[in-house]
PDB file of N, CA and C in Angstrom:
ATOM      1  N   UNK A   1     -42.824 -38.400 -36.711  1.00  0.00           N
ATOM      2  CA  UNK A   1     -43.789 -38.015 -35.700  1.00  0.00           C
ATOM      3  C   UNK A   1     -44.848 -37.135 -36.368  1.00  0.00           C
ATOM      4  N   UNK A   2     -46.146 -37.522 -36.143  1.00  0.00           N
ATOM      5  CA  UNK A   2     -47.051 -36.911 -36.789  1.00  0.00           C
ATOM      6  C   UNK A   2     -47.548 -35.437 -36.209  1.00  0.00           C
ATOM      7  N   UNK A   3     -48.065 -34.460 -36.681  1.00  0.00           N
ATOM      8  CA  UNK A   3     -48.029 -33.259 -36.662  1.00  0.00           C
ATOM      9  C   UNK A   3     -48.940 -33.027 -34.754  1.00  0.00           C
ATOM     10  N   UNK A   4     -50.079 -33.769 -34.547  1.00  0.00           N
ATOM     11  CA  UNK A   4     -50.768 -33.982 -33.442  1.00  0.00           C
ATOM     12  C   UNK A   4     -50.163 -34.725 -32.362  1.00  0.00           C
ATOM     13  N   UNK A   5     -49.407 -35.715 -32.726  1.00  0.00           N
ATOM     14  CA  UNK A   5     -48.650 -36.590 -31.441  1.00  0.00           C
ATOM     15  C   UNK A   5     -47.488 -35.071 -31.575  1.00  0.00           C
ATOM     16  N   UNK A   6     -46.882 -34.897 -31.898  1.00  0.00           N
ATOM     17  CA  UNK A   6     -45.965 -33.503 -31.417  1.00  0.00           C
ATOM     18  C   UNK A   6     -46.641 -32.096 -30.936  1.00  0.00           C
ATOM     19  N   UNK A   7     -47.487 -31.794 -31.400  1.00  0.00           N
ATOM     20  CA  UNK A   7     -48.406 -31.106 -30.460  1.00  0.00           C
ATOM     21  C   UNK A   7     -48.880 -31.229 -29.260  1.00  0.00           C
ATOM     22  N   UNK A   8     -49.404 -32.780 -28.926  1.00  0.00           N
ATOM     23  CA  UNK A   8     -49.606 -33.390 -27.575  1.00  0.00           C
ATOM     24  C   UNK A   8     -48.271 -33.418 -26.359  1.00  0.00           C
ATOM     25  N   UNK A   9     -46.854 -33.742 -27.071  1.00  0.00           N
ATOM     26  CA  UNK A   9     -45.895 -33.448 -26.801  1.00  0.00           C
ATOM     27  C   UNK A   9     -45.782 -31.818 -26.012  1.00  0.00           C
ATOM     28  N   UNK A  10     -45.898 -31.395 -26.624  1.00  0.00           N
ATOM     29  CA  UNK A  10     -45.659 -29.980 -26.108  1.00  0.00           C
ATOM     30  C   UNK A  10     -46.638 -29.336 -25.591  1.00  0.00           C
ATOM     31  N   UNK A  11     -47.828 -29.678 -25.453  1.00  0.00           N
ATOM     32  CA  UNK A  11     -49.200 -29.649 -24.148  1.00  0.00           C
ATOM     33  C   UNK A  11     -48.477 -30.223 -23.105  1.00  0.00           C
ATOM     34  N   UNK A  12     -47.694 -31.079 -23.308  1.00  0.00           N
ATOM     35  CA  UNK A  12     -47.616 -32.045 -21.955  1.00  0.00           C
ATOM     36  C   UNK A  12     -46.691 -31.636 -21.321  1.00  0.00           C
ATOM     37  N   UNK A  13     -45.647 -31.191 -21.951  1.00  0.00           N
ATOM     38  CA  UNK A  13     -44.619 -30.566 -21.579  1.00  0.00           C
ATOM     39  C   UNK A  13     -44.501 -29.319 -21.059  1.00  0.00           C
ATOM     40  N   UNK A  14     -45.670 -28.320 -21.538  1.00  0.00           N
ATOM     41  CA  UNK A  14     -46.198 -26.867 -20.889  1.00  0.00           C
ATOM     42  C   UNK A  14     -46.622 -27.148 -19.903  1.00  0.00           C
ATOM     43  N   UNK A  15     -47.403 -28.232 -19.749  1.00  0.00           N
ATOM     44  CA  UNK A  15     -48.116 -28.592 -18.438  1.00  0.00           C
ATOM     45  C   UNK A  15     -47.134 -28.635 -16.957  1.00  0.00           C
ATOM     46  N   UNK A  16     -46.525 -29.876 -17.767  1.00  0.00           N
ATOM     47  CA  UNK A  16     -45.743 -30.282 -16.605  1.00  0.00           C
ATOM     48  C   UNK A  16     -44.499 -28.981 -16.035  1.00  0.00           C
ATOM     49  N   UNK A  17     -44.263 -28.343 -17.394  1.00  0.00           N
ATOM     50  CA  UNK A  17     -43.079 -27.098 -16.472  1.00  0.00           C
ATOM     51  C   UNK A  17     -43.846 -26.232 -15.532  1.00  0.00           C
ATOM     52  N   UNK A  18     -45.953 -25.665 -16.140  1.00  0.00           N
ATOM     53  CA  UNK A  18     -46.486 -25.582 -14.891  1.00  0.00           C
ATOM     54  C   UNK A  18     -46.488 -26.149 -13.908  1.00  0.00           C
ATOM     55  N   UNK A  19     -47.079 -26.825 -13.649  1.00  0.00           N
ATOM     56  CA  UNK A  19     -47.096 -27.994 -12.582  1.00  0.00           C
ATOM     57  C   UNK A  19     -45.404 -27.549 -11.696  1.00  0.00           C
ATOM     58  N   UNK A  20     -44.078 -28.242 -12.091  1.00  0.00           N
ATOM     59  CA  UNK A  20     -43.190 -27.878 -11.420  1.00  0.00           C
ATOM     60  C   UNK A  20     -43.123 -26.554 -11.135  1.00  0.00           C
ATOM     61  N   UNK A  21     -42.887 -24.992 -11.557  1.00  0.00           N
ATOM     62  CA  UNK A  21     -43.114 -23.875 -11.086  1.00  0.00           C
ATOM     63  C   UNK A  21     -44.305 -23.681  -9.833  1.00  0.00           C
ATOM     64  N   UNK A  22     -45.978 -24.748 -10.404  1.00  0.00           N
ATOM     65  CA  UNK A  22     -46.155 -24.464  -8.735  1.00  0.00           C
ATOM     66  C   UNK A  22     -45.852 -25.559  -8.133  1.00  0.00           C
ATOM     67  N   UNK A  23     -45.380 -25.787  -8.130  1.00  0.00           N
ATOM     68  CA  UNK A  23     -44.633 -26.728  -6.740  1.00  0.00           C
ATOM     69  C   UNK A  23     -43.595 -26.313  -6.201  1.00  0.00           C
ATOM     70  N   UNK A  24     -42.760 -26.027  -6.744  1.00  0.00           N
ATOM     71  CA  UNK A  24     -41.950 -24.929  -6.347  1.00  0.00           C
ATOM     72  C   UNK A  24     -42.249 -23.597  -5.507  1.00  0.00           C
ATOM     73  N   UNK A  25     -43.282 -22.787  -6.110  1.00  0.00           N
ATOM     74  CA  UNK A  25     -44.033 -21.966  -5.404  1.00  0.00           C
ATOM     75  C   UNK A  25     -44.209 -22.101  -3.968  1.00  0.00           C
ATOM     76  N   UNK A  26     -45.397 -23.610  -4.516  1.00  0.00           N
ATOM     77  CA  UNK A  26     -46.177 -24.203  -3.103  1.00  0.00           C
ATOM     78  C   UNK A  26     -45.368 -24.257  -1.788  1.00  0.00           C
ATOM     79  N   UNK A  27     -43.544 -24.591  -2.313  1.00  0.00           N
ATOM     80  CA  UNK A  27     -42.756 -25.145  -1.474  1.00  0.00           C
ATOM     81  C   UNK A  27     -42.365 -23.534  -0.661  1.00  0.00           C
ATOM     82  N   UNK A  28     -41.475 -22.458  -1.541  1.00  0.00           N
ATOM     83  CA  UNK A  28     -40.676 -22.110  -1.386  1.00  0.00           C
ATOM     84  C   UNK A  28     -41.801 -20.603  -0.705  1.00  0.00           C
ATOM     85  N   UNK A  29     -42.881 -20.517  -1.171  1.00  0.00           N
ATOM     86  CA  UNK A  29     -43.932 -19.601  -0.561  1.00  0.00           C
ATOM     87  C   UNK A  29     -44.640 -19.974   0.467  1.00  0.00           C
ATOM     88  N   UNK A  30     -45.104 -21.197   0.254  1.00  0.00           N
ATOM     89  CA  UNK A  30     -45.868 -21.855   1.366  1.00  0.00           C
ATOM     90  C   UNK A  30     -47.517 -21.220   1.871  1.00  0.00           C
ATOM     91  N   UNK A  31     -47.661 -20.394   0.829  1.00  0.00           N
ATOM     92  CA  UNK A  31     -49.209 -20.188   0.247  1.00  0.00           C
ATOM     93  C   UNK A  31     -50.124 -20.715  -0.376  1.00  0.00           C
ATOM     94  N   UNK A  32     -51.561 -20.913   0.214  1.00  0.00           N
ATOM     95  CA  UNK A  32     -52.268 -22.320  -0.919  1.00  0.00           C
ATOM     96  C   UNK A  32     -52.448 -21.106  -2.036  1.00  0.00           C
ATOM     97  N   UNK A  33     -52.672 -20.334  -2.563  1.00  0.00           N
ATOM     98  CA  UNK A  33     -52.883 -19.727  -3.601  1.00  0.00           C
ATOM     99  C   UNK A  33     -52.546 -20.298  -4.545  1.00  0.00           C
ATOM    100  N   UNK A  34     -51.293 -21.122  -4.941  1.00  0.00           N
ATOM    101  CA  UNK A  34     -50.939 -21.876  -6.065  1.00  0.00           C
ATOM    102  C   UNK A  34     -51.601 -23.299  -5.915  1.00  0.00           C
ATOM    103  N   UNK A  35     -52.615 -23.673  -4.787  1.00  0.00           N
ATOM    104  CA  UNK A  35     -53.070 -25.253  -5.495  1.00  0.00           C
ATOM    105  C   UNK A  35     -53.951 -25.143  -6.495  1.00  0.00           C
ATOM    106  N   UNK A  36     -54.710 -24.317  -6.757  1.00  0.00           N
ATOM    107  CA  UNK A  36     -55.903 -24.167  -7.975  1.00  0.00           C
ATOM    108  C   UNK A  36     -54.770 -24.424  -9.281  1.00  0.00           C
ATOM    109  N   UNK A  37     -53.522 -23.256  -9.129  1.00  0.00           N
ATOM    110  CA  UNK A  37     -52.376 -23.898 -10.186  1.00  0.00           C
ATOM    111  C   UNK A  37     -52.053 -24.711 -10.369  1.00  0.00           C
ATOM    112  N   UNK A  38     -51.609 -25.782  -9.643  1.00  0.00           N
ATOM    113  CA  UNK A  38     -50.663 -26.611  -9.602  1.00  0.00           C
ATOM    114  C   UNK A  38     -52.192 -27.913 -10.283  1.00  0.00           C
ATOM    115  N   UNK A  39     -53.265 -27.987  -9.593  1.00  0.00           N
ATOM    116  CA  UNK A  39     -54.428 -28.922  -9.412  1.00  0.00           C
ATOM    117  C   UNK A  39     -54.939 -28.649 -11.353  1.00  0.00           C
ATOM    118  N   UNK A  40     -54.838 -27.718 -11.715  1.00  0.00           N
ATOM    119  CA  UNK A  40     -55.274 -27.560 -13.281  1.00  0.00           C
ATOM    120  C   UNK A  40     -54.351 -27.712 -14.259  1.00  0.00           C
ATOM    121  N   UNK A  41     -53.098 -27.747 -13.478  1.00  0.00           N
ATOM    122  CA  UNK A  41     -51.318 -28.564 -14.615  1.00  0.00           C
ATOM    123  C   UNK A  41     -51.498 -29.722 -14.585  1.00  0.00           C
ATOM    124  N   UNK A  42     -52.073 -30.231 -13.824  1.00  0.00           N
ATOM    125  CA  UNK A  42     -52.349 -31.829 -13.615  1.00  0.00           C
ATOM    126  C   UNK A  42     -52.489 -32.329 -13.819  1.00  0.00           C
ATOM    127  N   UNK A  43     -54.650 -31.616 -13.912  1.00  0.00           N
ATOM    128  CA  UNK A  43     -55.015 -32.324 -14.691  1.00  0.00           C
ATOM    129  C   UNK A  43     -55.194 -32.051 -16.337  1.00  0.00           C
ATOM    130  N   UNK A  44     -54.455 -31.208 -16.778  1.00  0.00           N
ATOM    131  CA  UNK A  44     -54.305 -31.024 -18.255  1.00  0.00           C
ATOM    132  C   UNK A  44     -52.950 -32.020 -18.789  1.00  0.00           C
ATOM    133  N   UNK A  45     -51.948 -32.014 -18.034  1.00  0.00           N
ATOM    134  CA  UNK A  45     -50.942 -33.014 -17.883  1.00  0.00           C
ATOM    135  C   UNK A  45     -51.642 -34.595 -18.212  1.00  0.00           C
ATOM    136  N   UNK A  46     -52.103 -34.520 -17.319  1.00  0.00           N
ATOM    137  CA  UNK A  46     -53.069 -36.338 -17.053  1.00  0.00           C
ATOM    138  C   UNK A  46     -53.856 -36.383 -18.727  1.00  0.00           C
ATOM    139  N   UNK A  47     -54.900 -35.280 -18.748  1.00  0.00           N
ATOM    140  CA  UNK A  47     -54.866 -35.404 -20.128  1.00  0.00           C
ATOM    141  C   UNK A  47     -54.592 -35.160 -21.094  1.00  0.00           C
ATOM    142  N   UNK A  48     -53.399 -34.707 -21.325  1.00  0.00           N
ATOM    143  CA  UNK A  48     -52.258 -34.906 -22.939  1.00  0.00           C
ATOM    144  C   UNK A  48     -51.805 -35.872 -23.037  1.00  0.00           C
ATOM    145  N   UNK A  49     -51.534 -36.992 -21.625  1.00  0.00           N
ATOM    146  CA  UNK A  49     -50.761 -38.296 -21.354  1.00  0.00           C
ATOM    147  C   UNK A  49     -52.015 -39.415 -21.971  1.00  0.00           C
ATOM    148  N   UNK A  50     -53.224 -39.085 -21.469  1.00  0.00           N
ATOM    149  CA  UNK A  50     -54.328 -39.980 -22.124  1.00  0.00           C
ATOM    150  C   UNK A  50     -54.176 -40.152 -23.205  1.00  0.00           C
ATOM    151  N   UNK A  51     -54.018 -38.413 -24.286  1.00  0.00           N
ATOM    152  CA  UNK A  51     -54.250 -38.390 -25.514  1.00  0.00           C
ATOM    153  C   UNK A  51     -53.427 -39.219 -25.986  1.00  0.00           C
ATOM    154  N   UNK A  52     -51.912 -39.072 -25.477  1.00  0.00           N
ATOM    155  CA  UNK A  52     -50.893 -39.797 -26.387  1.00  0.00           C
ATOM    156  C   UNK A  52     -50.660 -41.237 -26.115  1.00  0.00           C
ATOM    157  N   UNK A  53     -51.581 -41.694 -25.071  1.00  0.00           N
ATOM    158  CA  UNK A  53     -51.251 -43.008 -25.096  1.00  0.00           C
ATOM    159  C   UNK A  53     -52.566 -43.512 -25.768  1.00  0.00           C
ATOM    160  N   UNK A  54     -53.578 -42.837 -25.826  1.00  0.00           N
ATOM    161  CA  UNK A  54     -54.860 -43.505 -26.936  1.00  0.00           C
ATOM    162  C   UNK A  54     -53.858 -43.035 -28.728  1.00  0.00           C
ATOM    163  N   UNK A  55     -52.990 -42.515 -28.509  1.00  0.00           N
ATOM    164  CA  UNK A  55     -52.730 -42.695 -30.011  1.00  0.00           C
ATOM    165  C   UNK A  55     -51.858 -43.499 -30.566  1.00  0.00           C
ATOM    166  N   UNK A  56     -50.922 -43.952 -29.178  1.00  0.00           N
ATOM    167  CA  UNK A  56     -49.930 -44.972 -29.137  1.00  0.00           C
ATOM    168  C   UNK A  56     -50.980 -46.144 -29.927  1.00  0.00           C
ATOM    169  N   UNK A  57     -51.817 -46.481 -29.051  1.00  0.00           N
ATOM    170  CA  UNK A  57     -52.310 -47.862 -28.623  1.00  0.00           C
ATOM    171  C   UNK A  57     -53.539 -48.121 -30.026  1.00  0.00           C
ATOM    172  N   UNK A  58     -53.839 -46.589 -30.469  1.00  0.00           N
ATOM    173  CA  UNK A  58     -54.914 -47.310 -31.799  1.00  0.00           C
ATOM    174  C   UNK A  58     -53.706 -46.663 -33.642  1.00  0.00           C
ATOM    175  N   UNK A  59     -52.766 -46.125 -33.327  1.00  0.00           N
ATOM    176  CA  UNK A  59     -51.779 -45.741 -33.698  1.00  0.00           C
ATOM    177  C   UNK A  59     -52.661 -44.471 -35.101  1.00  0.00           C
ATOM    178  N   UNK A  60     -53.359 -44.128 -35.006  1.00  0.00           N
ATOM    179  CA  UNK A  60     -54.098 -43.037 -35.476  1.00  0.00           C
ATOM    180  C   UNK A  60     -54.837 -41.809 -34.399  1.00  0.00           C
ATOM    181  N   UNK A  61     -54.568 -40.810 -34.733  1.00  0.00           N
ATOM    182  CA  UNK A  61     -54.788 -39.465 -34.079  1.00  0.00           C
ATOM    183  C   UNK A  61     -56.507 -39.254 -34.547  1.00  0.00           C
ATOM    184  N   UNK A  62     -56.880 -40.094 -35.510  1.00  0.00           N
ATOM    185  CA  UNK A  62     -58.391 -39.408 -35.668  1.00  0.00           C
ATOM    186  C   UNK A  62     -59.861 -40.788 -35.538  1.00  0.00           C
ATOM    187  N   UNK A  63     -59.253 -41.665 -34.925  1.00  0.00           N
ATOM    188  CA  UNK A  63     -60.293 -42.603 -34.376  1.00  0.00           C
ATOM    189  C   UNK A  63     -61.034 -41.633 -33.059  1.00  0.00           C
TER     190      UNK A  63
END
């Protein structure tokens, strides 16, 4: 695994344990204060998933 696809890995993975903590929040507080949270895990989530599937698919990290 190359040094950037494992990096992307673990963006995606920070993301998403955000993302679940606010949802959790969202649930168990029931305050919108956490959608700005939950709405910016998302979409940083959505794009680490881009990154790693544009690196899947051209199988180089620097096209």
């Amino acid at each position: 695994m190359t040094p950037d696809r494992r990096g992307a890995y673990i963006v995606l993975g920070g993301f998403c344990v955000q993302l679940l903590l606010a949802a959790i929040s969202i649930v168990t507080d029931g305050g919108s204060r956490y959608w700005a949270w939950a709405v910016v895990s998302l979409a940083g989530a959505l794009l680490a998933g881009v990154y790693l599937i544009k690196i899947k698919k051209t199988g180089s990290e620097r096209s």
